[in-house]
C-alpha atoms as a PDB file:
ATOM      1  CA  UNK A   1     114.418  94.571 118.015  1.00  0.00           C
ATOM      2  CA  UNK A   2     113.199  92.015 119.774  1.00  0.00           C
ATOM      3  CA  UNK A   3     109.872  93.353 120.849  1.00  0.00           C
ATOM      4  CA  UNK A   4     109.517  93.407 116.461  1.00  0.00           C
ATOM      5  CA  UNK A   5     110.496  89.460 116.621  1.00  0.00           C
ATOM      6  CA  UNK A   6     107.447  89.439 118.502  1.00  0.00           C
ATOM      7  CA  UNK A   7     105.338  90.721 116.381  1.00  0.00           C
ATOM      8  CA  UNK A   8     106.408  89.037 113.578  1.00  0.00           C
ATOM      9  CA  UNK A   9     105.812  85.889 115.320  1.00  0.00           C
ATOM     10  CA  UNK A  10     101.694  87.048 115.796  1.00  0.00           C
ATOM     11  CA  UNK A  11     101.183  88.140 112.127  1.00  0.00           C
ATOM     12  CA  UNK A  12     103.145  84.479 110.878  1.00  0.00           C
ATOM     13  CA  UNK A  13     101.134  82.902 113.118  1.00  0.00           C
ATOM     14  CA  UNK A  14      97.535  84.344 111.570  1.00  0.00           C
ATOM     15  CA  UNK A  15      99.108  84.852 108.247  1.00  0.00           C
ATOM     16  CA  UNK A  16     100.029  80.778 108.542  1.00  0.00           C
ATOM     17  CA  UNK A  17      96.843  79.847 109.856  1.00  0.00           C
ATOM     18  CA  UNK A  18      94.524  81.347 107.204  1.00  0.00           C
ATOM     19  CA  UNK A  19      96.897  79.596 104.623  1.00  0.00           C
ATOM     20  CA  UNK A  20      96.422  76.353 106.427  1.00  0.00           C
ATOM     21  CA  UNK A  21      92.447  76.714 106.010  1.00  0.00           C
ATOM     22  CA  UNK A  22      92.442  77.099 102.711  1.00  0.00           C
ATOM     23  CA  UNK A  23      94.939  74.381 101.575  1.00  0.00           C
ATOM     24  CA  UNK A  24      92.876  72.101 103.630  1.00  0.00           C
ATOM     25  CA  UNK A  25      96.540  70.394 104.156  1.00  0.00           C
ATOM     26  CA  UNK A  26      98.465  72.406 107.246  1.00  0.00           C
ATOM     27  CA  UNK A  27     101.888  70.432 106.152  1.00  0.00           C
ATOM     28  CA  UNK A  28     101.879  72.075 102.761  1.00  0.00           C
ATOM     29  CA  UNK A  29     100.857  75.640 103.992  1.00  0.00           C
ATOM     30  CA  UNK A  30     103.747  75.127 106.452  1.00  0.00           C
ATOM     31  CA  UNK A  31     105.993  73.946 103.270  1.00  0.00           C
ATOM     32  CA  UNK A  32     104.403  76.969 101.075  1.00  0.00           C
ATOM     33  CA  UNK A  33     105.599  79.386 104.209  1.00  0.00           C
ATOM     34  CA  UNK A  34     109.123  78.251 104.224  1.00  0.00           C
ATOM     35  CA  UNK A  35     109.757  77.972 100.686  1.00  0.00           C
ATOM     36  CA  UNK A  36     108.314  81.302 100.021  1.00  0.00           C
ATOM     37  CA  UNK A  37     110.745  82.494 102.437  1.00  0.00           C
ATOM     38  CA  UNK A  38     113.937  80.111 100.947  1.00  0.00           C
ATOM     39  CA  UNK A  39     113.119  81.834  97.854  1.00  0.00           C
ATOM     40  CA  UNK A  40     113.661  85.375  98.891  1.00  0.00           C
ATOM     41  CA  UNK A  41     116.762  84.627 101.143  1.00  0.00           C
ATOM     42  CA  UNK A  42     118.159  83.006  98.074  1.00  0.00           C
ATOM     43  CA  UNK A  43     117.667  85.785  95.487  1.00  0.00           C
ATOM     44  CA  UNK A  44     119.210  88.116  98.053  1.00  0.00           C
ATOM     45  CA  UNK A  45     122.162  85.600  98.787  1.00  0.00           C
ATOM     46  CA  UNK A  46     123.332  85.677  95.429  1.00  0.00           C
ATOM     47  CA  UNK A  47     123.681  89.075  95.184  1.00  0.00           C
ATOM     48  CA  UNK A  48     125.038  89.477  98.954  1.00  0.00           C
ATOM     49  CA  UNK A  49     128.969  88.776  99.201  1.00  0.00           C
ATOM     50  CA  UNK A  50     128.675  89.086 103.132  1.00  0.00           C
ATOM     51  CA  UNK A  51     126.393  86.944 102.889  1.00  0.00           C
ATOM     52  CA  UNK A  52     128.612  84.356 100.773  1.00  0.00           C
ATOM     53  CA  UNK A  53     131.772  85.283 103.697  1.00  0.00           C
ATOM     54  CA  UNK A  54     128.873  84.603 106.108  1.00  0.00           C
ATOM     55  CA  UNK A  55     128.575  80.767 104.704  1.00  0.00           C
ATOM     56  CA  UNK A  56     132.246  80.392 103.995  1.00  0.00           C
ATOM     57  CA  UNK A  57     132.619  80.931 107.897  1.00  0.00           C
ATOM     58  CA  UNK A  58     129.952  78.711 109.000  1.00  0.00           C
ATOM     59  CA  UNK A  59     132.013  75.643 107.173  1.00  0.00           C
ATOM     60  CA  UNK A  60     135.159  76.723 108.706  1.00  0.00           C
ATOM     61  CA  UNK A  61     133.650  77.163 112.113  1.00  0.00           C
ATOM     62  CA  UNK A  62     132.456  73.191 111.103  1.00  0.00           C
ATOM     63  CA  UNK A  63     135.606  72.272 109.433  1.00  0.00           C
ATOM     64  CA  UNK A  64     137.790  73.594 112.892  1.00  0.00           C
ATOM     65  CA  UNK A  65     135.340  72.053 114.968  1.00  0.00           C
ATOM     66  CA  UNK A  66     134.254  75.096 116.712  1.00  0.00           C
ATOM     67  CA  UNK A  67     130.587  74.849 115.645  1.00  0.00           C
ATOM     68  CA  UNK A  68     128.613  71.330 115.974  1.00  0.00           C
ATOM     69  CA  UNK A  69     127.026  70.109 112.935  1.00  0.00           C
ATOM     70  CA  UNK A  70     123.749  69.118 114.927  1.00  0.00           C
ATOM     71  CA  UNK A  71     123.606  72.676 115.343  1.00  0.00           C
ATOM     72  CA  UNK A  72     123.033  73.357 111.703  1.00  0.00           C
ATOM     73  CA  UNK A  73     119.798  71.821 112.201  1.00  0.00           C
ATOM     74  CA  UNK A  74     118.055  74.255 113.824  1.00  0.00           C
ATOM     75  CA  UNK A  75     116.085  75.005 110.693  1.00  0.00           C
ATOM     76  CA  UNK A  76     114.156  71.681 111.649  1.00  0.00           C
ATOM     77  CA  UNK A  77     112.606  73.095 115.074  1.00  0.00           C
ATOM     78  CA  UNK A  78     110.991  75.895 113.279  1.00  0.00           C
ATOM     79  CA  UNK A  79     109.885  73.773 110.249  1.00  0.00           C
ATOM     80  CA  UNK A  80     108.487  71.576 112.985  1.00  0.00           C
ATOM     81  CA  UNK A  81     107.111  75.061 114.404  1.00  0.00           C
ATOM     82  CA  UNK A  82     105.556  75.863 111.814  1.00  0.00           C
ATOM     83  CA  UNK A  83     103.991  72.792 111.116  1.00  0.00           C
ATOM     84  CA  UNK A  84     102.707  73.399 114.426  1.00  0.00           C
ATOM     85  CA  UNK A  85     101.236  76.317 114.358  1.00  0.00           C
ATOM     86  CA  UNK A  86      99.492  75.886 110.968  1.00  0.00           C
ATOM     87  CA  UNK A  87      97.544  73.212 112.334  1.00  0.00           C
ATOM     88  CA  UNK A  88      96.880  75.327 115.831  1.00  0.00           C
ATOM     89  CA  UNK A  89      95.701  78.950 115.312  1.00  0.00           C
ATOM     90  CA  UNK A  90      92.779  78.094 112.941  1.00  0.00           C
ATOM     91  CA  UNK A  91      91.514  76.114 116.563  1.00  0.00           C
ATOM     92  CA  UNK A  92      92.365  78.356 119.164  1.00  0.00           C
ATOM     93  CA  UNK A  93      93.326  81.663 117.912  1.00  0.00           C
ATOM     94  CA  UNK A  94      96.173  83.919 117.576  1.00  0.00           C
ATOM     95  CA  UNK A  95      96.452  85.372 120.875  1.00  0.00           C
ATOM     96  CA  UNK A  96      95.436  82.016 122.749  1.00  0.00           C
ATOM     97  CA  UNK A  97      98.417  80.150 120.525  1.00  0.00           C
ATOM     98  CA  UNK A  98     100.585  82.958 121.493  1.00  0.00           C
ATOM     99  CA  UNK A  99     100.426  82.768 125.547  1.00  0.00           C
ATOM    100  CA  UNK A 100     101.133  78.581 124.601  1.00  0.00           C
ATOM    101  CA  UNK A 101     103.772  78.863 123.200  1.00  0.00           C
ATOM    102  CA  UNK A 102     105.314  81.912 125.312  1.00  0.00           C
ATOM    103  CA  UNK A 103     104.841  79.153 128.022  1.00  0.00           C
ATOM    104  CA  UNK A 104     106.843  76.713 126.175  1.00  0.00           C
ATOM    105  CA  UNK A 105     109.360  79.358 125.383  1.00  0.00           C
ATOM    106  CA  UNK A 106     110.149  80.483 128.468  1.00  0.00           C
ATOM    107  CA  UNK A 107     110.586  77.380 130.543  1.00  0.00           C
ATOM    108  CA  UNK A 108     112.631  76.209 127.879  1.00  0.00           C
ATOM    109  CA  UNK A 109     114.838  79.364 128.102  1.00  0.00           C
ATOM    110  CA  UNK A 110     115.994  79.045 131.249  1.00  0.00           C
ATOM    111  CA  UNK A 111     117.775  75.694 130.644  1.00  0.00           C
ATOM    112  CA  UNK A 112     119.602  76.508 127.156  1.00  0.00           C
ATOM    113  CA  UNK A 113     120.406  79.947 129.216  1.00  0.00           C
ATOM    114  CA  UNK A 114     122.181  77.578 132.062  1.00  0.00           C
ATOM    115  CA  UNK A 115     123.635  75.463 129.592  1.00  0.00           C
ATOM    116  CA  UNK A 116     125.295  77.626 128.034  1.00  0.00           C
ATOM    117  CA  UNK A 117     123.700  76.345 124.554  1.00  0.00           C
ATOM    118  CA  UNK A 118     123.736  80.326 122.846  1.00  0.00           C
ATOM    119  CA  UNK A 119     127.436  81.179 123.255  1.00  0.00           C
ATOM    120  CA  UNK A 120     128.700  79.493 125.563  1.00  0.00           C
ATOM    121  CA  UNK A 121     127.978  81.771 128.653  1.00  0.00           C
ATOM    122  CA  UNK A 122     126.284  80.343 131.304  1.00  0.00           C
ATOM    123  CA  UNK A 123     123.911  81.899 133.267  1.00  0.00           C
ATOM    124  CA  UNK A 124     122.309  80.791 136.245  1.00  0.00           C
ATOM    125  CA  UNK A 125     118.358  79.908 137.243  1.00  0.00           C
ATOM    126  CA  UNK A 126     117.776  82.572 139.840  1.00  0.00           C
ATOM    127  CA  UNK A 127     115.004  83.138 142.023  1.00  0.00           C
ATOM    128  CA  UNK A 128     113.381  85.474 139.630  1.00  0.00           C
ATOM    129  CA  UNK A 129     114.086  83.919 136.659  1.00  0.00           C
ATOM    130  CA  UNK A 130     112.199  80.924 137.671  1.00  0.00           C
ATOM    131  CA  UNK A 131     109.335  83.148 138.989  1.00  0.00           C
ATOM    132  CA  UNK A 132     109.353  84.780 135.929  1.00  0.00           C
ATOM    133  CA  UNK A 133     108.775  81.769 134.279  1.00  0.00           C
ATOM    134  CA  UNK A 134     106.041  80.176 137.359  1.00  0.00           C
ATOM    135  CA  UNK A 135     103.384  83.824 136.094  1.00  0.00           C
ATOM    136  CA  UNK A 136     103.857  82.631 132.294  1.00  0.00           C
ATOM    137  CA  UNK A 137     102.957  79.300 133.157  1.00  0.00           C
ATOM    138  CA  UNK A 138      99.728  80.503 135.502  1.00  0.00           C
ATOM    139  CA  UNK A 139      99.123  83.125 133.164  1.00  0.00           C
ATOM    140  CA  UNK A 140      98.383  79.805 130.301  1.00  0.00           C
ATOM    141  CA  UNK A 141      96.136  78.302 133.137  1.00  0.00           C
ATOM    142  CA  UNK A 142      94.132  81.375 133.832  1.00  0.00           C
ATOM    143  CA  UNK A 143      93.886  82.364 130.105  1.00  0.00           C
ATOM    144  CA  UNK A 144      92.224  79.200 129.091  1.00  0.00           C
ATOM    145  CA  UNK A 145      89.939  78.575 132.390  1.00  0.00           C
ATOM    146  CA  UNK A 146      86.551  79.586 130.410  1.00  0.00           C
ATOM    147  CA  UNK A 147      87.420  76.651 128.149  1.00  0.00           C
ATOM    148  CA  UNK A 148      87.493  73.900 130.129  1.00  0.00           C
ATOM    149  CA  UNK A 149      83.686  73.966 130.362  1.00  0.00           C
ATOM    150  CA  UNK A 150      82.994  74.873 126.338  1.00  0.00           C
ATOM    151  CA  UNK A 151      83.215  72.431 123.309  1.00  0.00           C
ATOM    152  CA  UNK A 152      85.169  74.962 121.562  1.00  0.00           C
ATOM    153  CA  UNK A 153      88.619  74.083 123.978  1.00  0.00           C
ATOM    154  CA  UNK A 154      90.638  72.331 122.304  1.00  0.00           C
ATOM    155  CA  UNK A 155      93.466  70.605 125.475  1.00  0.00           C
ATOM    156  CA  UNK A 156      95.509  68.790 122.709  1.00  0.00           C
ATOM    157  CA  UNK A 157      95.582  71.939 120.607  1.00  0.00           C
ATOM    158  CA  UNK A 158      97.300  74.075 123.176  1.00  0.00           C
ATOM    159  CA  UNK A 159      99.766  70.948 123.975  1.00  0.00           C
ATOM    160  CA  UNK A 160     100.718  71.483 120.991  1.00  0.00           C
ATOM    161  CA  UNK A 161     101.336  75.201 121.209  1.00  0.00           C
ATOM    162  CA  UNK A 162     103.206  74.645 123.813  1.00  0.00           C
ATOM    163  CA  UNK A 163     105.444  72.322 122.191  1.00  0.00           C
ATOM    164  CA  UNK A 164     106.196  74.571 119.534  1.00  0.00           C
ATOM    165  CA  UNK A 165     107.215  77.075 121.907  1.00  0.00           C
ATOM    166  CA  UNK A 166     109.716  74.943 123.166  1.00  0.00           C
ATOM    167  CA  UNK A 167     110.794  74.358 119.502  1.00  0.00           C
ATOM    168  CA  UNK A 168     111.440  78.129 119.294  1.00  0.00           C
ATOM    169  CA  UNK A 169     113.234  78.578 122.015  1.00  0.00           C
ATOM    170  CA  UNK A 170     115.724  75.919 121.259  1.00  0.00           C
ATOM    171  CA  UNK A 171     116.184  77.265 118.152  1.00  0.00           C
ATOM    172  CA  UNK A 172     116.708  80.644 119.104  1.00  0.00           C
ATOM    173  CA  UNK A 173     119.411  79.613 120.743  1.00  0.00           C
ATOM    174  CA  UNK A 174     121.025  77.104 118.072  1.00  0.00           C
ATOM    175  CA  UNK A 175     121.061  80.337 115.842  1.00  0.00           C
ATOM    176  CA  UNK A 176     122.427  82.397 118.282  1.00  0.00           C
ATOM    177  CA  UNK A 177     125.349  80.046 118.349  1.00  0.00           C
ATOM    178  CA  UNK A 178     125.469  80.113 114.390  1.00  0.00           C
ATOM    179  CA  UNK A 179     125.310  83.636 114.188  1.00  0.00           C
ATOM    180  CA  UNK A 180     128.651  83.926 116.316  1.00  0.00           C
ATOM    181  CA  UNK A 181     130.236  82.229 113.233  1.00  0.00           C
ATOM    182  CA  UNK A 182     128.609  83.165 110.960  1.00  0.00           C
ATOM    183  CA  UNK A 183     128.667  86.948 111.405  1.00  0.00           C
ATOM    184  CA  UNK A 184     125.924  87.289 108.958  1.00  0.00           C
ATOM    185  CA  UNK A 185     122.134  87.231 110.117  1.00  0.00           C
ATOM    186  CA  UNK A 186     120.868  86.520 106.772  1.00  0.00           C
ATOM    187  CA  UNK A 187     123.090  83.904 106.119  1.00  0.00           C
ATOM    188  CA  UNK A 188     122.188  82.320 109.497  1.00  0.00           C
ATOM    189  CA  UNK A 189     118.741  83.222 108.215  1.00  0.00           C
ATOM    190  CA  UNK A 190     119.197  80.968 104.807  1.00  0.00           C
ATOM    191  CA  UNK A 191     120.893  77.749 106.388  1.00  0.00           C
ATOM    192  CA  UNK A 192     117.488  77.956 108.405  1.00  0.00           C
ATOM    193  CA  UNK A 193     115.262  77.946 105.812  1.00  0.00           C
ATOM    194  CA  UNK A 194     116.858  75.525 103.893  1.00  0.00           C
ATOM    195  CA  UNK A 195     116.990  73.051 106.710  1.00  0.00           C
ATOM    196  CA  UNK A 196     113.196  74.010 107.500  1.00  0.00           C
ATOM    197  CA  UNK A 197     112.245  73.471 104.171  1.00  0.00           C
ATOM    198  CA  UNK A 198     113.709  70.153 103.548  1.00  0.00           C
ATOM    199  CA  UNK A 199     112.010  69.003 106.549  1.00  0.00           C
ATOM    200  CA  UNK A 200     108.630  69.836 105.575  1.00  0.00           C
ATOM    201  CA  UNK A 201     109.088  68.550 102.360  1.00  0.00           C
ATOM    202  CA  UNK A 202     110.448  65.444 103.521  1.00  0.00           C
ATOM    203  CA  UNK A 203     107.519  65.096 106.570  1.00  0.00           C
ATOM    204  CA  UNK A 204     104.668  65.961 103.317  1.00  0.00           C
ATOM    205  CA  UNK A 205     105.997  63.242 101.704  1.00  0.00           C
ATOM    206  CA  UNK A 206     105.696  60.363 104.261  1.00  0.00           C
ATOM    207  CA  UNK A 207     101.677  62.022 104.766  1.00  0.00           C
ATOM    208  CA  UNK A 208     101.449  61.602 101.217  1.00  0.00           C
ATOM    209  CA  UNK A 209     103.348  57.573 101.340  1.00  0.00           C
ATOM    210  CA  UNK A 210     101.352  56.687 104.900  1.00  0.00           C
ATOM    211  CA  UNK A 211      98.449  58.455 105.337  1.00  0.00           C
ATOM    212  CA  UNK A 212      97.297  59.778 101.579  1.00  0.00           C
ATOM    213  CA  UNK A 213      97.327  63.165 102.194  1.00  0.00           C
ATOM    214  CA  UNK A 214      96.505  65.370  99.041  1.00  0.00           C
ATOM    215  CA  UNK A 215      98.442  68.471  97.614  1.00  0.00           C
ATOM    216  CA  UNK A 216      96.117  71.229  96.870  1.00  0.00           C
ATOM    217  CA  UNK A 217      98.298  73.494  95.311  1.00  0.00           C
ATOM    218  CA  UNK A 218      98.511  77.159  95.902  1.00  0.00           C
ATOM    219  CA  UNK A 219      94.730  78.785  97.105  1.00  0.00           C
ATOM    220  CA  UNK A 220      93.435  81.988  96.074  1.00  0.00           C
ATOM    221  CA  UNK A 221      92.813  84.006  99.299  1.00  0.00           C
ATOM    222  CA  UNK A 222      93.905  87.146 100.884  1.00  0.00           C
ATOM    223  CA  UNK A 223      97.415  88.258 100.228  1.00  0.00           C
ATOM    224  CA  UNK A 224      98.649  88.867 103.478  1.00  0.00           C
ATOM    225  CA  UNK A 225      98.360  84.821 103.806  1.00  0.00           C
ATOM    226  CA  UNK A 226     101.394  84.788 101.983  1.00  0.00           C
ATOM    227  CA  UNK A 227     103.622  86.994 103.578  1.00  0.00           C
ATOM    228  CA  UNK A 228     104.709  84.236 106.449  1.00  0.00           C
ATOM    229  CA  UNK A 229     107.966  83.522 104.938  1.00  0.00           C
ATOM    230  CA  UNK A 230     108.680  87.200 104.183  1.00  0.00           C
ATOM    231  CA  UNK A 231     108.388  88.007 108.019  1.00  0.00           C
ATOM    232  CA  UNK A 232     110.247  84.704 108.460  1.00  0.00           C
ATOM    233  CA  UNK A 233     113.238  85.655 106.883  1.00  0.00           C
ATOM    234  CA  UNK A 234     113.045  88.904 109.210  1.00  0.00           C
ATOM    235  CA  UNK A 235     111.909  87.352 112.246  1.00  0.00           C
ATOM    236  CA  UNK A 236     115.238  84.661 112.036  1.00  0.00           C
ATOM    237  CA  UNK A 237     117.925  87.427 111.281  1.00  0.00           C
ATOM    238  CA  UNK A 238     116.809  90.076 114.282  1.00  0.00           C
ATOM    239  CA  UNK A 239     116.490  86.604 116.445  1.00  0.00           C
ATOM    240  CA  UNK A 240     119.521  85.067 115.971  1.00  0.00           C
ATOM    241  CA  UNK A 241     121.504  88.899 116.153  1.00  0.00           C
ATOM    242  CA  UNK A 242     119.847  90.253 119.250  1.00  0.00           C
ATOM    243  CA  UNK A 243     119.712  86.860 121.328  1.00  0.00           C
ATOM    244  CA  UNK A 244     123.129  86.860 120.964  1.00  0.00           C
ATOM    245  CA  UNK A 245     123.303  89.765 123.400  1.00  0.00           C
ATOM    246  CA  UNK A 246     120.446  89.304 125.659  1.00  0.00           C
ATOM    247  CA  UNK A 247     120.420  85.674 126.275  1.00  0.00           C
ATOM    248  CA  UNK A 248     117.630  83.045 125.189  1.00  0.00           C
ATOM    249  CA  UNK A 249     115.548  83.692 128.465  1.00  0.00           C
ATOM    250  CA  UNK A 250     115.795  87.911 128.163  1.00  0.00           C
ATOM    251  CA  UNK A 251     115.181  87.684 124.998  1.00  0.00           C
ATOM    252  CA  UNK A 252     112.104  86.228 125.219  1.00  0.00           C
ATOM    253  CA  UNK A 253     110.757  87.933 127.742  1.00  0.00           C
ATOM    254  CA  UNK A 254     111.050  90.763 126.268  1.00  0.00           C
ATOM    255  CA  UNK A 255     110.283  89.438 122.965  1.00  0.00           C
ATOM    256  CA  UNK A 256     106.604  88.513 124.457  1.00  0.00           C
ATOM    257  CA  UNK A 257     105.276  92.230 124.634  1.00  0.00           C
ATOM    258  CA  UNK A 258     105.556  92.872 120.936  1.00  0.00           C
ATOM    259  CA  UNK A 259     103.890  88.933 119.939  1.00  0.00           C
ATOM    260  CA  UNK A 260     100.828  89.688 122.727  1.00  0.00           C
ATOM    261  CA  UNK A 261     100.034  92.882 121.743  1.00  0.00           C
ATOM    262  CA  UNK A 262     100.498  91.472 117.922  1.00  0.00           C
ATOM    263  CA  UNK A 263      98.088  89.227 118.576  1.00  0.00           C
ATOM    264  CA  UNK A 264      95.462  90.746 120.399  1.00  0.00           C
ATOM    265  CA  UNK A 265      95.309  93.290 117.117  1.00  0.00           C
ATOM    266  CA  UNK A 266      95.202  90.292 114.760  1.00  0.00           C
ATOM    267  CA  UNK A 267      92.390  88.299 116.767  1.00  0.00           C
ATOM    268  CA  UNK A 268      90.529  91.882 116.828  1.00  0.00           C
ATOM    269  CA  UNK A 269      91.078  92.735 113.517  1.00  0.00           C
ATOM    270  CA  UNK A 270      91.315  89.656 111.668  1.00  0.00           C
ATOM    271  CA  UNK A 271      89.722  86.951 113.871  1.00  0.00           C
ATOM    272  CA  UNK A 272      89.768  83.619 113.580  1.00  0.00           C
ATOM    273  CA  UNK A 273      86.770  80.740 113.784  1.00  0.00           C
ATOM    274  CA  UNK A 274      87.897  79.646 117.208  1.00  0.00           C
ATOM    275  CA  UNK A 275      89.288  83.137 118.705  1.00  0.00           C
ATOM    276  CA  UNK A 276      87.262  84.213 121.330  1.00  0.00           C
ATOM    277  CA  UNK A 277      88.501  87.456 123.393  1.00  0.00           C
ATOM    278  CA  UNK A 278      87.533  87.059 127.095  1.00  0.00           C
ATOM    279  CA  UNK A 279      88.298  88.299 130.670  1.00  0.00           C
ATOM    280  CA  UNK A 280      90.051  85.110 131.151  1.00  0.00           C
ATOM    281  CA  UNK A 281      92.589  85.456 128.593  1.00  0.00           C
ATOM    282  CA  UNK A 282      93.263  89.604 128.762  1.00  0.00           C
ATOM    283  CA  UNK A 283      93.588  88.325 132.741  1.00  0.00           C
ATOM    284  CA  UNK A 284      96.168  85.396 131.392  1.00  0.00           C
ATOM    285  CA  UNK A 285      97.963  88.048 128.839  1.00  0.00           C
ATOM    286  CA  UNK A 286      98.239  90.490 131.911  1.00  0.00           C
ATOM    287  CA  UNK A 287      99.941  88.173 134.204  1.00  0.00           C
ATOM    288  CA  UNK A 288     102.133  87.273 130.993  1.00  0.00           C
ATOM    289  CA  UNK A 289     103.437  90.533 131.166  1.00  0.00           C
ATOM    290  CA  UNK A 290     103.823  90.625 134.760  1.00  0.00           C
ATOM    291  CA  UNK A 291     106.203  87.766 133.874  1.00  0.00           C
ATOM    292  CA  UNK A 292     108.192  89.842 131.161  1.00  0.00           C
ATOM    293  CA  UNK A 293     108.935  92.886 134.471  1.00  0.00           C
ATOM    294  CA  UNK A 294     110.126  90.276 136.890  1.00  0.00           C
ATOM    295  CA  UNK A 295     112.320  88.399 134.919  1.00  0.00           C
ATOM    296  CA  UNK A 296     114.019  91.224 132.994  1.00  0.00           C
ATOM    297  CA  UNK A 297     114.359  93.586 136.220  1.00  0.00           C
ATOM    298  CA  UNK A 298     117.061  92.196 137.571  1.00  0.00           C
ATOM    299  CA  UNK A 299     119.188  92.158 134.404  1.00  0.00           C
ATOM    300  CA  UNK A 300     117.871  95.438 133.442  1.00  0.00           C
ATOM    301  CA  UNK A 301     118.868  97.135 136.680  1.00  0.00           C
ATOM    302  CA  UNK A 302     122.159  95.516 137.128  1.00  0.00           C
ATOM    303  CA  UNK A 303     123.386  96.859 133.667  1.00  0.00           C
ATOM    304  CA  UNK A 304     122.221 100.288 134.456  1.00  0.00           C
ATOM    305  CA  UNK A 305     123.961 100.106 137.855  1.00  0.00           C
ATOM    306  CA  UNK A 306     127.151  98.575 136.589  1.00  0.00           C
ATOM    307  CA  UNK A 307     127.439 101.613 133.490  1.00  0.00           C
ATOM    308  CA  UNK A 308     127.565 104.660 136.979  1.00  0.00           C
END
């Protein structure tokens, strides 16, 4: 399950980034995304009762105390994401964005992991966690070495990713949290979409007020550049379930095999203007991977030892 979370991150990401192209405006593709995705969550709330118990515990956890309401806005790092990553992959490319923000996710992981931020359970930055998290970090340098010398690298752009990375890992972990409430993916699923929304919304209009941004309305285009909030609403529900379990940092690790391979496919298949495949970043996705063995061995073979 969360080797598919991976995945769906890749295809948002390209699916995301073609939309941003052709609205010209990478708020409002980021906006169309998440209210595309609020609008499915909501037809199948209303017709979900679990899904109504799953709300009804999320204000008692509130009500009691048990569950912060600055954790309800977790919704807000992915809008912010997204927003992100709109503006991003048309740049640098899928698979290039992806080893970013894998960066980002990782280093962030180990300090929500420590901190207990999921469920409470702390867990401690080991030796091989922190290796683990050194290769994804050198795998990012490696993977982008051929740009430093071409006009096509874009430094900012991958700031960015990496940024948004960070804004996924903390919010992984926000909905984990949630999710121990609420007892209802979905319904963890909808408070994030809702929150994610309103912030987009609320960021397009101060572009609009401050900087005279224009609404293009929806594009004609391929259809699959519409299916980001679909895989949104799938992505957030196996993410904040399985995390949950494995822990921000496992979870991610883990979760990274599914979005590189993802990606790769999508910048083969369905490249973008700035995706270039090279030795350098197959070399930096290799070494990403290298990451994802050394810091899930440990956990891995302690579990299997503990079950004889």
């Amino acid at each position: 399950m969360a080797a598919v979370t991976g995945v769906c991150i890749a295809e948002q990401a390209r699916a995301n980034g073609e939309l941003s192209v052709l609205t010209r405006n990478s708020v409002e593709a980021a906006l169309i995304s998440f209210t595309s995705g609020l609008i499915i969550i909501l037809a199948i709330y209303f017709f979900n009762p679990s899904m109504k118990a799953g709300a009804a515990n999320i204000r008692a956890a509130v009500k009691a105390k048990q569950l912060g309401r600055w954790r309800l806005f977790a919704g807000a790092l992915g809008g912010t994401a997204i927003a992100i990553q709109t503006n991003v992959v048309p740049l640098i490319g899928v698979a290039l964005y992806s080893v970013a923000t894998i960066s980002g996710q990782t280093a962030v992981s180990l300090l929500v992991d420590r901190y207990g931020i999921t469920n409470g359970v702390r867990k401690a930055i080991t030796s091989k966690r922190v290796i683990a998290s050194i290769i994804t970090v050198s795998a990012v340098l490696v993977s982008v070495l051929d740009r430093l010398t071409v006009k096509s690298f874009n430094l900012f752009a991958i700031v960015l990713a990496i940024i948004a990375g960070i804004a996924i890992g903390v919010q992984r972990a926000l909905n984990g949290s949630i999710n121990v409430h609420s007892k209802q993916s979905y319904t963890t699923s909808l408070l994030n979409f809702i929150m994610g929304s309103s912030f987009l919304a609320l960021f397009l209009l101060v572009l609009l007020l401050l900087r005279g941004d224009h609404i293009y309305g929806l594009p004609s285009g391929p259809w699959w550049m519409y299916t980001g909030g679909v895989v949104g609403v799938i992505y957030i529900a196996l993410s904040s379930t399985v995390v949950q379990h494995l822990g921000v940092l496992t979870f991610t690790l883990f979760s990274v095999g599914g979005q590189l391979i993802g990606s790769l496919l999508f910048d083969f298949i369905l490249p973008t203007k700035g995706a270039h495949i090279t030795s350098y970043l197959v070399t930096g996705i290799v070494m990403t991977y290298i990451g994802v063995l050394v810091g899930g061995e440990s956990r891995l073979f302690k579990r299997s030892s503990s079950q004889h």
